[in-house]
N, C-alpha and C. Protein backbone atom coordinates (compact mmCIF):
# COMPACT_ATOMS: atom_id res chain seq x y z
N UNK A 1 -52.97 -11.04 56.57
CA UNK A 1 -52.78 -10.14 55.45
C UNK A 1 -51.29 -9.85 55.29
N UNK A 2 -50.59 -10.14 54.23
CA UNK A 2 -49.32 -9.76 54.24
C UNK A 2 -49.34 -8.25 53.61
N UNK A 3 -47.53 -8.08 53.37
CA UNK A 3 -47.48 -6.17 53.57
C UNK A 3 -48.04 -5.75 52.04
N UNK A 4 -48.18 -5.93 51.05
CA UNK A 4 -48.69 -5.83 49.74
C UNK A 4 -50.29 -5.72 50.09
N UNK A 5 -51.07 -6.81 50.46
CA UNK A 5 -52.58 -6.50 50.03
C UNK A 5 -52.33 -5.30 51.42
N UNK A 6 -51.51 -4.75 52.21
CA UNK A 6 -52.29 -3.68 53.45
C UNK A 6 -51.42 -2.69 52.68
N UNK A 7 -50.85 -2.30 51.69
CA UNK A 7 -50.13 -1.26 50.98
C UNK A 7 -51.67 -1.14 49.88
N UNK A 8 -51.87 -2.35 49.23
CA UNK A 8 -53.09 -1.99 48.45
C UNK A 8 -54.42 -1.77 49.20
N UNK A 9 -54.70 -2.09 50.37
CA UNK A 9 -55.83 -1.65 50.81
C UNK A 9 -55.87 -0.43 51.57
N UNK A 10 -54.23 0.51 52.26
CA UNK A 10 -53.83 1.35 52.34
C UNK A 10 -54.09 2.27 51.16
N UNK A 11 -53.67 2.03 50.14
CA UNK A 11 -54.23 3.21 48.64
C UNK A 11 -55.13 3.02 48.25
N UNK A 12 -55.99 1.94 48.53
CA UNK A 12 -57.46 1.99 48.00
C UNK A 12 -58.40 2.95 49.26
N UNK A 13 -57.86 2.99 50.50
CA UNK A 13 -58.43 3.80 51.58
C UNK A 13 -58.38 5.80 51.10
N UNK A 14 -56.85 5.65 50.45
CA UNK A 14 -56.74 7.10 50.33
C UNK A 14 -57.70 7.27 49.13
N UNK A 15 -57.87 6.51 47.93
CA UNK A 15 -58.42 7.11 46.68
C UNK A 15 -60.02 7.18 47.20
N UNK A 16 -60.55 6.28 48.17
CA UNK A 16 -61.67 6.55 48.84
C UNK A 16 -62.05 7.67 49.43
N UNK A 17 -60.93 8.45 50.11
CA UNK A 17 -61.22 9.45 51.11
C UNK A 17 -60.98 10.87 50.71
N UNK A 18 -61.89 11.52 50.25
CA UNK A 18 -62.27 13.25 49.77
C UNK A 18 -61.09 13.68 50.76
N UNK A 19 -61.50 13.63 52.05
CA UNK A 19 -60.08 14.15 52.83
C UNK A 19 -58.96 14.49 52.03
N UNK A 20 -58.06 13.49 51.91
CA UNK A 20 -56.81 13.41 50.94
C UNK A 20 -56.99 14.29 50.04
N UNK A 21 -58.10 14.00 49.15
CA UNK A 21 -58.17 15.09 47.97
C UNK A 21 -57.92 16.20 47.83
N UNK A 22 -58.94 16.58 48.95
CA UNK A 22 -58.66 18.01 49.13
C UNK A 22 -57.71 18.75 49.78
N UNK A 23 -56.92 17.87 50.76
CA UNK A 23 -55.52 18.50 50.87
C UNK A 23 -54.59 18.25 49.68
N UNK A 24 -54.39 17.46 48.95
CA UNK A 24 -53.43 17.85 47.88
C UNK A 24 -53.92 18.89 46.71
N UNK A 25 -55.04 19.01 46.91
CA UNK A 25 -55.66 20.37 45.90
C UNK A 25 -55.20 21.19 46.94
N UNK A 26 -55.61 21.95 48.38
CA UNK A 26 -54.94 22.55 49.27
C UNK A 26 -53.43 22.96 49.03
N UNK A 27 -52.52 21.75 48.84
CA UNK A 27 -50.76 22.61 48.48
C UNK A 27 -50.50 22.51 47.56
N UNK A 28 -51.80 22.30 46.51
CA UNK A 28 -51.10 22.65 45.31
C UNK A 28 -51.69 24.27 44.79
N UNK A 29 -52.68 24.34 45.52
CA UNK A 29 -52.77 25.88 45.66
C UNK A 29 -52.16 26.67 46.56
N UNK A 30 -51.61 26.10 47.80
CA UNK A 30 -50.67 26.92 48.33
C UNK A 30 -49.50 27.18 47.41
N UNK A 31 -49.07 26.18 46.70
CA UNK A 31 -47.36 26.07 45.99
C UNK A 31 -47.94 27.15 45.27
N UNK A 32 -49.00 27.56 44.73
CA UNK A 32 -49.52 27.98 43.25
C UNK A 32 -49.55 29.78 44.21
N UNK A 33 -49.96 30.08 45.57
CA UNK A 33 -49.83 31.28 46.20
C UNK A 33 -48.32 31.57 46.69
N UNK A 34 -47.97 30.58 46.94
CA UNK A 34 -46.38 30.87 47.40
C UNK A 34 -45.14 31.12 46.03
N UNK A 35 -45.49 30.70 45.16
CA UNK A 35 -44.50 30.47 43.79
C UNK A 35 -45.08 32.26 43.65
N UNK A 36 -46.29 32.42 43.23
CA UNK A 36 -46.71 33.93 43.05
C UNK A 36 -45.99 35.03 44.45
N UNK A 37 -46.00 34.90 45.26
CA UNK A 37 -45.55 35.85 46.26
C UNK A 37 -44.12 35.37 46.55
N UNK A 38 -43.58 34.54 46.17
CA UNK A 38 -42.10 34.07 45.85
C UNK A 38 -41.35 35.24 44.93
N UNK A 39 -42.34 34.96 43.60
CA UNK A 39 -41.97 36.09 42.55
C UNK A 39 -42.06 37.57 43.21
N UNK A 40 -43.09 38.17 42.96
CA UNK A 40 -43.04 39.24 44.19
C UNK A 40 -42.20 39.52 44.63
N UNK A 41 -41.81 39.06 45.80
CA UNK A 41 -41.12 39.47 47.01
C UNK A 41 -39.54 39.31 45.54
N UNK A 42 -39.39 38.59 45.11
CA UNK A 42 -37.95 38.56 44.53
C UNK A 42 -37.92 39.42 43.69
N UNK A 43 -39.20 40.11 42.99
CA UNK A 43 -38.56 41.49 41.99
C UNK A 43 -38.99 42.76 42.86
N UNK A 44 -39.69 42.66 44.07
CA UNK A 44 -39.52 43.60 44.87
C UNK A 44 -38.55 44.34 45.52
N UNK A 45 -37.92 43.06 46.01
CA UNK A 45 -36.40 43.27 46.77
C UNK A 45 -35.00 43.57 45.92
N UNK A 46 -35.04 43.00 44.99
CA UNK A 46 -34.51 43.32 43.71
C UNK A 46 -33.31 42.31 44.17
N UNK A 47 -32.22 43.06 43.68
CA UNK A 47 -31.00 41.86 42.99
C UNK A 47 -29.75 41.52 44.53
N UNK A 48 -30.17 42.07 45.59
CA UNK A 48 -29.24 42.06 46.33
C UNK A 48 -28.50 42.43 46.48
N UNK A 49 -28.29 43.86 45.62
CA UNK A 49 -27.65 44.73 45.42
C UNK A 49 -26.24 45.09 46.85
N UNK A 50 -27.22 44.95 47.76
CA UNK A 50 -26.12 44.94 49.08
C UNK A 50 -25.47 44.14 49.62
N UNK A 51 -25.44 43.13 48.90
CA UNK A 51 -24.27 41.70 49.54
C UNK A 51 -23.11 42.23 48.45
N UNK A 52 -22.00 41.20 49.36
CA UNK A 52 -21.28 40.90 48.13
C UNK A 52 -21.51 39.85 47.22
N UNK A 53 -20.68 40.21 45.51
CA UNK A 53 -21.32 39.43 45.06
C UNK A 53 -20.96 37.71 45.12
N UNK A 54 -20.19 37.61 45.69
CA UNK A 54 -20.63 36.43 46.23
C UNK A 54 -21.61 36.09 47.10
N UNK A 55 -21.81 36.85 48.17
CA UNK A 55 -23.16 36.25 48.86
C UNK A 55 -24.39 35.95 47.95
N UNK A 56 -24.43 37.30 47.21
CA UNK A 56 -25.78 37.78 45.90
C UNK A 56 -26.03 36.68 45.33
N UNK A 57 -24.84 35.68 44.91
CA UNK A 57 -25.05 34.71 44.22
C UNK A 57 -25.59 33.82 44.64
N UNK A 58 -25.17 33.13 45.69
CA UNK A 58 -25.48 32.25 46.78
C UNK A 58 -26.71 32.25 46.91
N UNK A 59 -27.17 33.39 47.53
CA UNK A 59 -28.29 33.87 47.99
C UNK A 59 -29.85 33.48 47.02
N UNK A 60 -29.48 33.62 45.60
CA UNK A 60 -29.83 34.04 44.37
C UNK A 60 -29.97 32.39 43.83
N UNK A 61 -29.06 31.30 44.10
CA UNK A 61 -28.96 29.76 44.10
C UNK A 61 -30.19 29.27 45.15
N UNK A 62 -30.14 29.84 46.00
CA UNK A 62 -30.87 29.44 47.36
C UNK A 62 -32.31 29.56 47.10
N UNK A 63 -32.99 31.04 46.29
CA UNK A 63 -33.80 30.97 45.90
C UNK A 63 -34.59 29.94 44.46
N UNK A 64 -33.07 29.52 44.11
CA UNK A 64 -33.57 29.02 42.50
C UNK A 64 -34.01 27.77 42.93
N UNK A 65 -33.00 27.03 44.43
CA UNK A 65 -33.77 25.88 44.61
C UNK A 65 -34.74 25.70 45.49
N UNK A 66 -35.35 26.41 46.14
CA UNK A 66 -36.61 26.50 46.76
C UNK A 66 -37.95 27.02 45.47
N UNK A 67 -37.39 27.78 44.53
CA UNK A 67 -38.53 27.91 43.68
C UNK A 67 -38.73 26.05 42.95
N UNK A 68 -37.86 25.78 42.65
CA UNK A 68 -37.67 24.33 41.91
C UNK A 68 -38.11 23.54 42.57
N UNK A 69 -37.93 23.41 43.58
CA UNK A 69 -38.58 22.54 45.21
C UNK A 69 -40.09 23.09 44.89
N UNK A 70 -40.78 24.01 44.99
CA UNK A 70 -41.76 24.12 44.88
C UNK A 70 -42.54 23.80 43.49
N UNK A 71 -41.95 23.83 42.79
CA UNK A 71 -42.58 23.55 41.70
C UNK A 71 -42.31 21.85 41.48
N UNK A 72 -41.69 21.08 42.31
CA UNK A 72 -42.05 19.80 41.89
C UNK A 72 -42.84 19.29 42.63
N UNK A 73 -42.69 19.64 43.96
CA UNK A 73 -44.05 19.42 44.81
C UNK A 73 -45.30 19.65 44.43
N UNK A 74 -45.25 20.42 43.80
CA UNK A 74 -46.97 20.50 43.30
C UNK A 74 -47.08 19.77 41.89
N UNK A 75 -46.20 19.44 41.31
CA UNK A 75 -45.97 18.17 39.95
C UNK A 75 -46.23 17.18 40.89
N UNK A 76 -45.61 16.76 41.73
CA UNK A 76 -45.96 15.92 42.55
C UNK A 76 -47.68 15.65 42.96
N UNK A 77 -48.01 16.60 43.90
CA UNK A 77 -48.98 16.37 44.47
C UNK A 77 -50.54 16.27 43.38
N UNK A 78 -49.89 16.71 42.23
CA UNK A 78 -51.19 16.98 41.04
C UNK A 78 -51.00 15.75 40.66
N UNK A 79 -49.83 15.03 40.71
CA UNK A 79 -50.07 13.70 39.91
C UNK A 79 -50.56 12.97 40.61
N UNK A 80 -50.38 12.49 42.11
CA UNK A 80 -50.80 12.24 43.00
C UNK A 80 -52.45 12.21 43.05
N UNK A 81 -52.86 13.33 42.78
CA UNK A 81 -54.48 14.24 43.05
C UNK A 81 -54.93 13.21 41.49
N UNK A 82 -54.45 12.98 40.83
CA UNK A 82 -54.88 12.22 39.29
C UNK A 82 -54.92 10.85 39.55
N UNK A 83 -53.57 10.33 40.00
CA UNK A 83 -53.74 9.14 40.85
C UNK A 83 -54.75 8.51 41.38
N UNK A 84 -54.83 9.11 42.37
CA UNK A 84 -55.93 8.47 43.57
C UNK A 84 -57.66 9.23 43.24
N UNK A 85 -57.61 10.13 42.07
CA UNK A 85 -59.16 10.26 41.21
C UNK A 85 -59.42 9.53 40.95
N UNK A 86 -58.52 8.71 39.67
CA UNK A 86 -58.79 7.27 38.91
C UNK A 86 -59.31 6.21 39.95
N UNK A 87 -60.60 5.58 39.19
CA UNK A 87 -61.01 4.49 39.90
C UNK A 87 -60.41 3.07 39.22
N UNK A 88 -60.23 2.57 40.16
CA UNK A 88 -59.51 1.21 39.39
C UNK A 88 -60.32 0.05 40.37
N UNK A 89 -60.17 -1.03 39.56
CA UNK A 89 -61.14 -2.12 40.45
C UNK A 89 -60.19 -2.96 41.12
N UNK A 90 -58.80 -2.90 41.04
CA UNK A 90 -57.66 -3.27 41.53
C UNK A 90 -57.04 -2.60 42.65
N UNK A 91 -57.53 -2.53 43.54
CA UNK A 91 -56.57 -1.38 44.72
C UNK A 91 -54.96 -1.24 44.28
N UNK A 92 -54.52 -2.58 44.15
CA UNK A 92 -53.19 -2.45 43.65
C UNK A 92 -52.76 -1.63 42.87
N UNK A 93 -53.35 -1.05 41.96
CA UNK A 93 -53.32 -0.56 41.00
C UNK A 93 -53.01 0.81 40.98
N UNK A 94 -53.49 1.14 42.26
CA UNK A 94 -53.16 2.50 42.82
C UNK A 94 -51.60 2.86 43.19
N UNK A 95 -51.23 1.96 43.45
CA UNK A 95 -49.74 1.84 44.04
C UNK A 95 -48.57 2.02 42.56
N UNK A 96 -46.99 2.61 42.70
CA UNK A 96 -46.51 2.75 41.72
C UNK A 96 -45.45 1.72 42.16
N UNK A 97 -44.56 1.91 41.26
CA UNK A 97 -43.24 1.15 41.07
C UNK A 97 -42.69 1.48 42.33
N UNK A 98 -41.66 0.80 42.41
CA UNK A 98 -40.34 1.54 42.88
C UNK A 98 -39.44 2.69 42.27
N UNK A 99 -39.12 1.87 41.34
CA UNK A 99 -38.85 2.64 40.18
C UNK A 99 -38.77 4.16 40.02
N UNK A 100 -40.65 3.83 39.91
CA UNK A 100 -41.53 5.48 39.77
C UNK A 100 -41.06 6.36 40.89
N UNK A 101 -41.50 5.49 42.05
CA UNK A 101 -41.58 6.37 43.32
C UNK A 101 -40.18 7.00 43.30
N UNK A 102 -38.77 6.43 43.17
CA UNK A 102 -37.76 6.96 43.37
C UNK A 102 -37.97 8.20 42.05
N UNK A 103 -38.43 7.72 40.99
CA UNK A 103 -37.90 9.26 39.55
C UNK A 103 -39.37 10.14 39.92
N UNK A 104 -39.94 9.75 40.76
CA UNK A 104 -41.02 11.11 41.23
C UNK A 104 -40.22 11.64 42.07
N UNK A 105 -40.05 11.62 42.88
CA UNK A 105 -39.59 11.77 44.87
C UNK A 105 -37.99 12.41 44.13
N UNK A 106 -37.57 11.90 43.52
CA UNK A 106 -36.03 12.79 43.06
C UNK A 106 -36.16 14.04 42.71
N UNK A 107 -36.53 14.43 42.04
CA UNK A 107 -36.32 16.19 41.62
C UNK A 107 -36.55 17.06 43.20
N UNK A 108 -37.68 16.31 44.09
CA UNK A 108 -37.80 17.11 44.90
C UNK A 108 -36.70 17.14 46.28
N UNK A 109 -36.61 15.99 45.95
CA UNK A 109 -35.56 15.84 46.96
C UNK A 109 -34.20 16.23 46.93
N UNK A 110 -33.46 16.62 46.24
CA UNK A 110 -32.62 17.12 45.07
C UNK A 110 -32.67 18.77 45.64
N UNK A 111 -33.70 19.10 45.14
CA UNK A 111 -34.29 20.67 45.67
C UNK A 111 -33.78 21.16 47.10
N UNK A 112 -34.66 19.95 47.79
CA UNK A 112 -34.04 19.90 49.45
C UNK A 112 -32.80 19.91 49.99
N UNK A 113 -31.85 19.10 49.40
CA UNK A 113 -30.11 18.50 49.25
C UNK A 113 -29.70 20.62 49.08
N UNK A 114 -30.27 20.25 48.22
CA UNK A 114 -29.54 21.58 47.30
C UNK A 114 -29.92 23.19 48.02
N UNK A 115 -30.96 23.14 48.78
CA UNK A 115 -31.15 24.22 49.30
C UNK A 115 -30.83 24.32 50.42
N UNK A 116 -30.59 22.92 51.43
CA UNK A 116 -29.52 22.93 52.35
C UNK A 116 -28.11 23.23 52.60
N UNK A 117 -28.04 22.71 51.07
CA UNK A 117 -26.30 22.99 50.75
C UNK A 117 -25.90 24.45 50.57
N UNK A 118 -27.19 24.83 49.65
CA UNK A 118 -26.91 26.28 49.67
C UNK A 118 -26.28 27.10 50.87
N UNK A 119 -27.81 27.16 52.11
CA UNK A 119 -27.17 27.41 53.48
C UNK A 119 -25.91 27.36 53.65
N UNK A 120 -25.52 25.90 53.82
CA UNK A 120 -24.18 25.65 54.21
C UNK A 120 -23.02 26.29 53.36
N UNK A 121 -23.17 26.36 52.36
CA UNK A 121 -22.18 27.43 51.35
C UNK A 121 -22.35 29.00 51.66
N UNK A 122 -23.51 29.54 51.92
CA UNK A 122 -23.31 30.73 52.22
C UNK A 122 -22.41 30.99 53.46
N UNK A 123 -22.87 29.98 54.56
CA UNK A 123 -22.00 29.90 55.45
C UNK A 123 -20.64 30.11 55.65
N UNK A 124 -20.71 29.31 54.68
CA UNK A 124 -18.67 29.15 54.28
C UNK A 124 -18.44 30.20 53.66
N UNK A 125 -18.86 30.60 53.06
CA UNK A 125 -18.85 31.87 52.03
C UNK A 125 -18.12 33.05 53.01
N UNK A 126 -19.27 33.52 54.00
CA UNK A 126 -19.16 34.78 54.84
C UNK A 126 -18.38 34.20 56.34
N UNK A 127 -18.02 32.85 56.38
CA UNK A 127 -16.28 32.50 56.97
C UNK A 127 -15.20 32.92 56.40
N UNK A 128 -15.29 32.76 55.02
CA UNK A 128 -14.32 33.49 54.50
C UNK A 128 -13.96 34.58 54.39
N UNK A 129 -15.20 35.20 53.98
CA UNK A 129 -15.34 36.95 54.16
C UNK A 129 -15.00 37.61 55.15
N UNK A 130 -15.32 36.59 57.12
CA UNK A 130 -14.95 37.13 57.85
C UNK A 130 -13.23 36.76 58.58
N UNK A 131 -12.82 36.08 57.87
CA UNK A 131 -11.18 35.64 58.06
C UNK A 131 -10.42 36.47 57.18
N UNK A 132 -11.00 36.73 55.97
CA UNK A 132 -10.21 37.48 54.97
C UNK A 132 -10.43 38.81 54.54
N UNK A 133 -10.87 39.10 55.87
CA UNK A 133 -12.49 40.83 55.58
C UNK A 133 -11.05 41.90 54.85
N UNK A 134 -10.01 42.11 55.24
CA UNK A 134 -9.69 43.21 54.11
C UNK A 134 -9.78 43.21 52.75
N UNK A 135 -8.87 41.71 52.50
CA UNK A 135 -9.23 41.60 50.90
C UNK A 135 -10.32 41.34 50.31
N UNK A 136 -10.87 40.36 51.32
CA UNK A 136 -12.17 39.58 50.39
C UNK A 136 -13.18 40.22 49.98
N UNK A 137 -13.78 41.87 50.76
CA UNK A 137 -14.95 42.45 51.26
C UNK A 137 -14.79 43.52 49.77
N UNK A 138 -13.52 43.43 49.80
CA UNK A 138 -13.02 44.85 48.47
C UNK A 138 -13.09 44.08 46.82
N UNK A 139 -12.77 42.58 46.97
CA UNK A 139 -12.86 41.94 45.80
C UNK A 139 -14.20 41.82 45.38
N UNK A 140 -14.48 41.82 43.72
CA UNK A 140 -15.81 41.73 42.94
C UNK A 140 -15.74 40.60 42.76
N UNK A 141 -15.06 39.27 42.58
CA UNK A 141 -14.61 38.69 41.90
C UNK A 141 -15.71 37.59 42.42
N UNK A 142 -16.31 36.62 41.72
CA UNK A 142 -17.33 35.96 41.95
C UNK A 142 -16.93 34.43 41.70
N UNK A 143 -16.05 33.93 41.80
CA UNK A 143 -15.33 32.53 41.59
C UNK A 143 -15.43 31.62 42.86
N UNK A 144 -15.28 31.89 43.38
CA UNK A 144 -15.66 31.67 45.30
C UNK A 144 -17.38 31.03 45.09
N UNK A 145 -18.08 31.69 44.66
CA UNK A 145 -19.14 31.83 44.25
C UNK A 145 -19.52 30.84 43.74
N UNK A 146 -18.93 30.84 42.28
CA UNK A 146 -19.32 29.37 41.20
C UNK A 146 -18.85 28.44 41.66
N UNK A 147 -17.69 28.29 42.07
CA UNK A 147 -16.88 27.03 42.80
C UNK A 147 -18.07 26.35 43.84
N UNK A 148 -18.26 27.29 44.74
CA UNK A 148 -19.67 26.98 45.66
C UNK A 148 -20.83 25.95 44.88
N UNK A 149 -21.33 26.67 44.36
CA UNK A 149 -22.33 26.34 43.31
C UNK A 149 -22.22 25.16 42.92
N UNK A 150 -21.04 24.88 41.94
CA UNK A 150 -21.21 23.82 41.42
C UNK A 150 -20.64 22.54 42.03
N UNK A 151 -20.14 22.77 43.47
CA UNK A 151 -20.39 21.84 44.32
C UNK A 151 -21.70 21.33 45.45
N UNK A 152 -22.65 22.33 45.49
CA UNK A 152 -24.01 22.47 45.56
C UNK A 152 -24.90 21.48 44.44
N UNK A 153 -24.59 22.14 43.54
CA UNK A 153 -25.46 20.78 42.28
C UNK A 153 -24.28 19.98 42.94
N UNK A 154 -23.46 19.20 42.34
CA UNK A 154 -22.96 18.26 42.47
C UNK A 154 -23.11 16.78 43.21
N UNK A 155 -23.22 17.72 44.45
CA UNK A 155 -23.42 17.09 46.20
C UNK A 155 -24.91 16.72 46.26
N UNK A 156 -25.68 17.97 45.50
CA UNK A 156 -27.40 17.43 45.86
C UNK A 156 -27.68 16.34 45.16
N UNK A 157 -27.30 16.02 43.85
CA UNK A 157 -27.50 15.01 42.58
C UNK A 157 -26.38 13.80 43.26
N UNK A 158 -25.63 14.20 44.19
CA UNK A 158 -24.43 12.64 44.73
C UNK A 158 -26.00 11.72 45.72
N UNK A 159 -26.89 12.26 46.38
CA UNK A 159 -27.66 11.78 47.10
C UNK A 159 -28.14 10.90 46.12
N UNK A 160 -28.53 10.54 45.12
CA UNK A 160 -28.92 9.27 44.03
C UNK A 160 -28.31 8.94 43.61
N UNK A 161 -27.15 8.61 44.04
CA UNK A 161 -26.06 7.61 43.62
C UNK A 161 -25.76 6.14 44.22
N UNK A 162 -25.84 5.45 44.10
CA UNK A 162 -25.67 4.34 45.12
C UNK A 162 -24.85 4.44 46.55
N UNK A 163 -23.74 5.75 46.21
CA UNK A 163 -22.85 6.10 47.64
C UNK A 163 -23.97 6.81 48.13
N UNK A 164 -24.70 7.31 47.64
CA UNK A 164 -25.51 8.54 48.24
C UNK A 164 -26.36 7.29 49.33
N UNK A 165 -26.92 6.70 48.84
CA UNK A 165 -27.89 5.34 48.88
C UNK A 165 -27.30 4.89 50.26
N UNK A 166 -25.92 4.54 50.42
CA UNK A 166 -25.26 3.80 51.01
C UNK A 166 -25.09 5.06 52.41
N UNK A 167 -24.91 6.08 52.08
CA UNK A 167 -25.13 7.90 52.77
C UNK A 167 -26.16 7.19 54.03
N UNK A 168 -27.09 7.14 52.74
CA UNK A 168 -28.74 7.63 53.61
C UNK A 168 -28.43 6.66 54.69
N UNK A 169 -28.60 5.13 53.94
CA UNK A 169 -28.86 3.70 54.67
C UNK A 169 -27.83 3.88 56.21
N UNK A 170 -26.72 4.32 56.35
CA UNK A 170 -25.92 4.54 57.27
C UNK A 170 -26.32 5.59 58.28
N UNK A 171 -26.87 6.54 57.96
CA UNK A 171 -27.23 7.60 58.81
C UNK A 171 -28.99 7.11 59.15
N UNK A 172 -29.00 6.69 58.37
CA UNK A 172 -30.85 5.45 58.89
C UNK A 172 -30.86 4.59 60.12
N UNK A 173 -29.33 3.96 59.91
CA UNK A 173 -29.11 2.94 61.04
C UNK A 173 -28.70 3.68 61.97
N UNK A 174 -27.94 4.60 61.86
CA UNK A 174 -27.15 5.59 63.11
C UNK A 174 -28.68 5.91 64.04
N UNK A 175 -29.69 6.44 63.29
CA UNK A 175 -31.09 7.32 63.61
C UNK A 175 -31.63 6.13 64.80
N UNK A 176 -31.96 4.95 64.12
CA UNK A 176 -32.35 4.08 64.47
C UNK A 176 -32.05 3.45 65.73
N UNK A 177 -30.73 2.93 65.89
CA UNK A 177 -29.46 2.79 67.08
C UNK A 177 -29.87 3.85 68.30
N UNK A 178 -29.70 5.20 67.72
CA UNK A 178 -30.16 6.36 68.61
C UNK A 178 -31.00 6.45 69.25
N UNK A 179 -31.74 6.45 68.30
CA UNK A 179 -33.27 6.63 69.34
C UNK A 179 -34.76 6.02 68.80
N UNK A 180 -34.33 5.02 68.40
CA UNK A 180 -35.16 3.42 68.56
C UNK A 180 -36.30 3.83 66.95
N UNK A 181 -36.23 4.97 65.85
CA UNK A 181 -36.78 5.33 65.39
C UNK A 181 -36.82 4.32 64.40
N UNK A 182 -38.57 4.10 63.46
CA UNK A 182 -38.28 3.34 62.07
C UNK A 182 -38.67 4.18 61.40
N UNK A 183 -37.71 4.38 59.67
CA UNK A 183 -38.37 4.60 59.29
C UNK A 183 -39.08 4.27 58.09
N UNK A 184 -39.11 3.39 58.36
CA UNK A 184 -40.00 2.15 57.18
C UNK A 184 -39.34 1.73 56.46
N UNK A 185 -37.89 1.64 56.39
CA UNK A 185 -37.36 1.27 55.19
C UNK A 185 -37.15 -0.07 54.68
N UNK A 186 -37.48 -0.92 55.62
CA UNK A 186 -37.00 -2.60 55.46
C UNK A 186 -38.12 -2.88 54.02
């Protein structure tokens, strides 16, 4: 059997198996309880009133891409859940592009980039704050902030770039070298 008919008899196994089903109905009702108590908790707590506003902002980015992260995951997993409903007499058929798979799998991954980066910017953020605590702590001034930011988008959207590509593939082989890991990418 070469790797194509065990990829198609691989997705003809999942559209077979209720299992599957019902875990992607499962997080897409979790995303659907967590997006709701996401909201919540964020007009509960209110605006962050006690950072500075640079952190506030940060902070406030951090949430926008974990809500966005969540909401493509469950775009995801519903299309997915539609997917593998459809009966097709082609197992193959079940299977998408490349193509696809990369402009599905992007927004969310993107989310991920970006809510990491966030972290790492707040980080830097309150390095600064703590090297520069007389002036910085007394300034309103929120430029520190956007500058952050829009190297946050920037950096998360550089990961689908062919350098980004060239990113991954390098730190794949590093993984690999290390500690004997695959991860399927050939």
């Amino acid at each position: 059997m070469d790797e194509l008919e065990d990829m198609c008899q691989t997705a003809a196994n999942l559209a077979a198996t209720e299992y599957y089903k019902i875990v992607l109905i499962v997080k897409c009702i979790a995303f659907a309880i967590g997006t709701m108590l996401f909201f919540s908790l964020f007009f509960v707590q209110g605006s962050y009133s006690f950072f500075h506003p640079n952190a506030r902002l940060l902070l406030i980015m951090n949430q926008v891409w974990a809500i966005c992260g969540c909401a493509t995951y469950a775009i995801l997993d519903g299309y997915n859940y539609w997917r593998f409903s459809t009966h097709y007499s082609n197992p193959c058929d079940y299977l998408v592009s490349a193509q696809l798979s990369v402009a599905m799998r992007a927004p969310s991954d993107i989310c991920l980039y970006g809510q990491t980066l966030s972290i790492l910017m707040l980080a830097i953020e309150r390095i600064i704050a703590t090297v520069r605590i007389r002036s910085y702590e007394s300034s309103t001034s929120t430029l520190i902030a956007w500058i952050m930011i829009v190297a946050e988008v920037i950096h998360a959207n550089r990961f689908f770039t062919p350098n980004g590509f060239l990113f991954a593939s390098c730190v794949h082989g590093i993984w690999r070298k290390t500690y004997g890991a695959d991860w399927g990418w050939e």
